[in-house]
Protein backbone atom coordinates (compact mmCIF):
# COMPACT_ATOMS: atom_id res chain seq x y z
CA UNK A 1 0.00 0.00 0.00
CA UNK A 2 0.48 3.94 0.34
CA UNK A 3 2.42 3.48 3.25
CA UNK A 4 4.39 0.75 2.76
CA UNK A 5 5.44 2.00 -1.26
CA UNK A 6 6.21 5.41 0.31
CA UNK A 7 8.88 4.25 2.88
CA UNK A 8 10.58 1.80 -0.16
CA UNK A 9 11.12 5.00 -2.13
CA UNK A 10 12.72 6.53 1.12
CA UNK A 11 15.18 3.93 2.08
CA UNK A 12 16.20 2.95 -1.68
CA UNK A 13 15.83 5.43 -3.17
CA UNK A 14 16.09 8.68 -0.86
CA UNK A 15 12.90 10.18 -2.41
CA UNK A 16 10.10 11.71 -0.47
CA UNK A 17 8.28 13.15 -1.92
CA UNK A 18 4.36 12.54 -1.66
CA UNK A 19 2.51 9.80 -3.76
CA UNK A 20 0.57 12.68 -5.57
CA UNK A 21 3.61 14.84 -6.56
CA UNK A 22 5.64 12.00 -7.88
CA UNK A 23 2.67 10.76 -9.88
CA UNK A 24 2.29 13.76 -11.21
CA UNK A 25 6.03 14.08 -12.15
CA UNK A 26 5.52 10.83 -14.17
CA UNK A 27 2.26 12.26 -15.65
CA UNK A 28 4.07 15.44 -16.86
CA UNK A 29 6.54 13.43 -18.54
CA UNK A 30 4.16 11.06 -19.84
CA UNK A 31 2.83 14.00 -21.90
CA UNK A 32 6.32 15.30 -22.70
CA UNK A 33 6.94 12.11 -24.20
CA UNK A 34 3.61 11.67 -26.47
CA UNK A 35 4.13 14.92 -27.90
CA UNK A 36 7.64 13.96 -28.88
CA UNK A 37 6.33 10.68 -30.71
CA UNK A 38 3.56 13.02 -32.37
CA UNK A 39 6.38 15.70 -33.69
CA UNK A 40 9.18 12.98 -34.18
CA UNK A 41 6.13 11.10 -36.60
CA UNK A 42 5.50 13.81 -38.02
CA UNK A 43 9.40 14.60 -39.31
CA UNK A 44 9.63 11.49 -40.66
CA UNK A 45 5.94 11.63 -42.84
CA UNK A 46 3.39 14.34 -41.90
CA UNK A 47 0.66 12.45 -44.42
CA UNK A 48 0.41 9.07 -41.88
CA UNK A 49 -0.69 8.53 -38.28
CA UNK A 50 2.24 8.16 -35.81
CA UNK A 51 1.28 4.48 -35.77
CA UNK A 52 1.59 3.83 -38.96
CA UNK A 53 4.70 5.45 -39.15
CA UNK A 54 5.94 3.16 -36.40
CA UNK A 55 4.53 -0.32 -37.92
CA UNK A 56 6.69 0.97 -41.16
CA UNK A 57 9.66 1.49 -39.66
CA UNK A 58 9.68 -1.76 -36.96
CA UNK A 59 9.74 -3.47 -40.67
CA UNK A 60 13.06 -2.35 -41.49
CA UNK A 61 15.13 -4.92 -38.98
CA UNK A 62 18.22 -7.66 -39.18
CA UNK A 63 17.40 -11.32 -40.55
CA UNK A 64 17.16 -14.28 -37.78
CA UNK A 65 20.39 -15.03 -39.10
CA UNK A 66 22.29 -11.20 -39.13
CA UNK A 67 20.87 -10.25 -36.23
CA UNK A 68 24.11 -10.89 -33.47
CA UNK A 69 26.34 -9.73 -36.22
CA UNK A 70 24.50 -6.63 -36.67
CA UNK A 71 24.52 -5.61 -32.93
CA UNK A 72 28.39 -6.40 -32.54
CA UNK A 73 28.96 -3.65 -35.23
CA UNK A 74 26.43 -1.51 -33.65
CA UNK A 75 28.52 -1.61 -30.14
CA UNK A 76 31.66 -0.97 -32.13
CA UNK A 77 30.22 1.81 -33.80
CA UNK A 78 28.95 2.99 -30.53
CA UNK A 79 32.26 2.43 -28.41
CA UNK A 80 34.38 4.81 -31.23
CA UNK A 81 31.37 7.69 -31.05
CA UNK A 82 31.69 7.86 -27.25
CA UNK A 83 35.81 8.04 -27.72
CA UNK A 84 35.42 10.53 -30.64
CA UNK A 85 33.32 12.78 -28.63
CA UNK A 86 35.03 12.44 -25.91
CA UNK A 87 31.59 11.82 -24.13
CA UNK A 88 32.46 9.13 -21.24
CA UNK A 89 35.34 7.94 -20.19
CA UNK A 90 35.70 4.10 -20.62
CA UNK A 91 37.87 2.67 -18.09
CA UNK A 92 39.45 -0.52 -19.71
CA UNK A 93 39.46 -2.27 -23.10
CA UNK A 94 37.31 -5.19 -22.14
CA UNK A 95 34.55 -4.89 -24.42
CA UNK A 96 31.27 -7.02 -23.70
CA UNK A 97 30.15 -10.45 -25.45
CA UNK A 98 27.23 -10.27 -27.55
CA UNK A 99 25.31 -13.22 -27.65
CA UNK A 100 22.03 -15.11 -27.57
CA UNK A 101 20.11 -15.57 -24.62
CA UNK A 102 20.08 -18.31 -23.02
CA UNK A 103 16.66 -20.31 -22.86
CA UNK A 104 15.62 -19.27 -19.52
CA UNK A 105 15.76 -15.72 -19.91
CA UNK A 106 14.21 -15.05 -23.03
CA UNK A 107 11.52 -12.94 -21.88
CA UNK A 108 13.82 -10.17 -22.54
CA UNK A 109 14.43 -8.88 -26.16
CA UNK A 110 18.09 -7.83 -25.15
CA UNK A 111 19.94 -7.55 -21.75
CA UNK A 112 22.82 -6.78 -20.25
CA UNK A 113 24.46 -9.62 -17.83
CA UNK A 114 27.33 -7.80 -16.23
CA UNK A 115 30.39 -9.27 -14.08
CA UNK A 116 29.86 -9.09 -10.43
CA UNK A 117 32.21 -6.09 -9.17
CA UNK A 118 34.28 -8.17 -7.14
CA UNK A 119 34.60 -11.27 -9.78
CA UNK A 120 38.01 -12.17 -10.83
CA UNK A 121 37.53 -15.96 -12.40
CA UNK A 122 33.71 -15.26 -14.92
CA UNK A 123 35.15 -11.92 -15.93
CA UNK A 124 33.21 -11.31 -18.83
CA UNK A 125 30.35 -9.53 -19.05
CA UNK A 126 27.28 -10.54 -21.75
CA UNK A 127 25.05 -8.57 -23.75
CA UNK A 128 22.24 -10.72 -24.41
CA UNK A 129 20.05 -10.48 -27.53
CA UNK A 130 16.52 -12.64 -28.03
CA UNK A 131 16.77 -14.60 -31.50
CA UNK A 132 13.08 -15.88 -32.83
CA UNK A 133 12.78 -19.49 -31.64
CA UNK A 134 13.85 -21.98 -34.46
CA UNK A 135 10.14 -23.30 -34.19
CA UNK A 136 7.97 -20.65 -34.52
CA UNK A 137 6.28 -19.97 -37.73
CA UNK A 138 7.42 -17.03 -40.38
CA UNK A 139 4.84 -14.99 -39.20
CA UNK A 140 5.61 -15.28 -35.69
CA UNK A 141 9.69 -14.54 -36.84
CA UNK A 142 8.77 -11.62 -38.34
CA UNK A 143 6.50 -10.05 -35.85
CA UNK A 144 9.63 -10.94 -33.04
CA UNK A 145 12.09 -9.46 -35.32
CA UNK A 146 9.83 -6.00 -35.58
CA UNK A 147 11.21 -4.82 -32.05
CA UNK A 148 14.96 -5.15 -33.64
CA UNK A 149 14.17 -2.31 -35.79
CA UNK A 150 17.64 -0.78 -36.36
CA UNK A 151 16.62 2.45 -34.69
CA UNK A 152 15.41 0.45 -31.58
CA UNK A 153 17.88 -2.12 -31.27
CA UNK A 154 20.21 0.91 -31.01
CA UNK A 155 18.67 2.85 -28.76
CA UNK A 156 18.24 -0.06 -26.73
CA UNK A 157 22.27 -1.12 -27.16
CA UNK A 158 22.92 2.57 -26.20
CA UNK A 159 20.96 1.90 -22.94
CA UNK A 160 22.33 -1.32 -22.45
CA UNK A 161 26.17 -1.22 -23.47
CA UNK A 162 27.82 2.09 -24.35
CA UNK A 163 27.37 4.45 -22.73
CA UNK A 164 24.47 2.65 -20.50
CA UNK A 165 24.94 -0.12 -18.07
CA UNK A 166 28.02 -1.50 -19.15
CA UNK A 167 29.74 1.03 -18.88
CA UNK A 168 28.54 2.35 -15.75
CA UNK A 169 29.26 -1.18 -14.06
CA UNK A 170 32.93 -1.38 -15.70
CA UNK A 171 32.89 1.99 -13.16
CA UNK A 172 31.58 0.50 -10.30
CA UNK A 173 34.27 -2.38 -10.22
CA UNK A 174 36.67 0.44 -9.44
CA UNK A 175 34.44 2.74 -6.49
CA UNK A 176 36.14 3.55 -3.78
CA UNK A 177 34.72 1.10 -1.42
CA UNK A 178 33.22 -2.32 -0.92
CA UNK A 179 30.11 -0.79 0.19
CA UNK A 180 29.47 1.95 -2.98
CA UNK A 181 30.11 -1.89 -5.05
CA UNK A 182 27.84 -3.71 -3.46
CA UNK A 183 24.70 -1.31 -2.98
CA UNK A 184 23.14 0.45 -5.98
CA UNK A 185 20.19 2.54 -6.52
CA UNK A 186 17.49 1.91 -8.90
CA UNK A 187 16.34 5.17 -9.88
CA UNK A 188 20.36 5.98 -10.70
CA UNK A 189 21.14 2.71 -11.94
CA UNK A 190 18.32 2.84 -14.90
CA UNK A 191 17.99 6.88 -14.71
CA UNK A 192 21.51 6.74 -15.77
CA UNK A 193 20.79 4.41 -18.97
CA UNK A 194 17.33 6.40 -20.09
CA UNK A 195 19.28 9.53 -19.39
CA UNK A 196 22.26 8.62 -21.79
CA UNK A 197 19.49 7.25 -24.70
CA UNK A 198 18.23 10.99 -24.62
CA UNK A 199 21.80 12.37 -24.70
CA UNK A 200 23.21 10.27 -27.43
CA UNK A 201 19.95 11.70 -30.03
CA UNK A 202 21.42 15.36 -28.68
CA UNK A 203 24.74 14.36 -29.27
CA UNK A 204 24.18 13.03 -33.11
CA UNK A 205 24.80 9.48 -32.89
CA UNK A 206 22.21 9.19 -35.54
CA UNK A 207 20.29 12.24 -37.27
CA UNK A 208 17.74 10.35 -39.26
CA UNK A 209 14.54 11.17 -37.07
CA UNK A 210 13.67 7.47 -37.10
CA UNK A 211 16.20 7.24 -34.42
CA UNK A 212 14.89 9.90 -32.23
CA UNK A 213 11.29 8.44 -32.94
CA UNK A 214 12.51 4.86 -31.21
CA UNK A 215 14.40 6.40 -28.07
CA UNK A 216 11.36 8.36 -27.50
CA UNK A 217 9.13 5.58 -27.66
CA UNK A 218 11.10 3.13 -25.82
CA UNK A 219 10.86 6.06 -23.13
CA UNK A 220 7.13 5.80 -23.48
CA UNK A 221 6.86 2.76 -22.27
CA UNK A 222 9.20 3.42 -18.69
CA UNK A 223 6.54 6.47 -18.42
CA UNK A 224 3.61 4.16 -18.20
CA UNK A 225 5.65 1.14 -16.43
């Protein structure tokens, strides 16, 4: 309940502020967000409706069989933006292994699995990415393959990898003490990857508006979480 959901955000989170204000903090950027879907539509083909816009451009994605090849070159191409710009700093070479998921977590599309901060055997760190299952019909392949759009699977790798999770975690394994490695918080831990989504469209990691249209509605759907 009120009470109990109130005192959560408190202790994890340091946030209290009351239920109403917070709600409508979400609300206000629940609207923020539809208008930028409406106006990024728009750019892209004022003559359609925003969903039809997006059911045209979730049809532009990688085949069953490109699609782990695709993403490695999409981290790449991330990884040398961030260094160009000189936007984050990366703290070591290791760069993360891009993979299927395994079995029993595909109810993600794509995930990061990150080394524990005080790991020193299972190093590596894995970004996961959800392949249609072998048996599933064409039609059920295709409509899986829609959420790899190219502008979504990149906004989503941004989130995930560079400069997102991955990269925050390769930080954490060198904080200052045991205590800032082992406790997180939430809000920062996922602000931090919608937050660099929203600067990498500012920053020109991609200027077709397709791109922006994707970041904004993978933000659309934290908002209503």
């Amino acid at each position: 309940g009120e009470r109990l959901y109130s005192r959560m955000l408190a202790t994890g989170e340091l946030v209290d502020l009351p239920l109403d204000d917070l709600l409508k903090v979400g609300e206000e950027e629940l609207r923020r967000s539809t208008d930028a879907v409406t106006e990024a539509a728009r750019q892209i083909d004022p003559s359609r409706s925003p969903a039809d816009v997006i059911q045209q451009i979730a049809r532009e994605h990688p085949t069953e069989e490109t699609l782990l090849a695709d993403t490695r070159r999409m981290l790449d191409d991330l990884r040398e933006f961030l260094i160009e710009r000189n936007l984050v700093t990366i703290p070591t070479e290791v760069r993360p292994i891009v993979e299927a998921t395994p079995p029993f977590a595909r109810w993600a599309f794509a995930m990061m699995n990150t080394a524990g901060p005080f790991e020193e055997v299972a190093t590596e760190s894995f970004y996961y990415v959800t392949p249609p299952e072998a048996a599933w019909s064409p039609r059920q392949k295709e409509e899986w393959l829609s959420k790899f759009d190219y502008y979504t699977l990149k906004d989503v790798s941004i989130h995930e990898a560079y400069p997102g999770h991955f990269i925050h975690f390769l930080h954490v394994k060198g904080a200052p003490s045991r205590v800032a490695r082992i406790f997180t918080s939430y809000s920062f831990v996922e602000g931090w990857a919608h937050y660099t989504e929203e600067m990498m469209v500012e920053q020109g990691v991609d200027a077709n508006p397709k791109f922006r249209l994707a970041q904004i509605i993978e933000a659309l759907v934290r908002n209503v979480r």
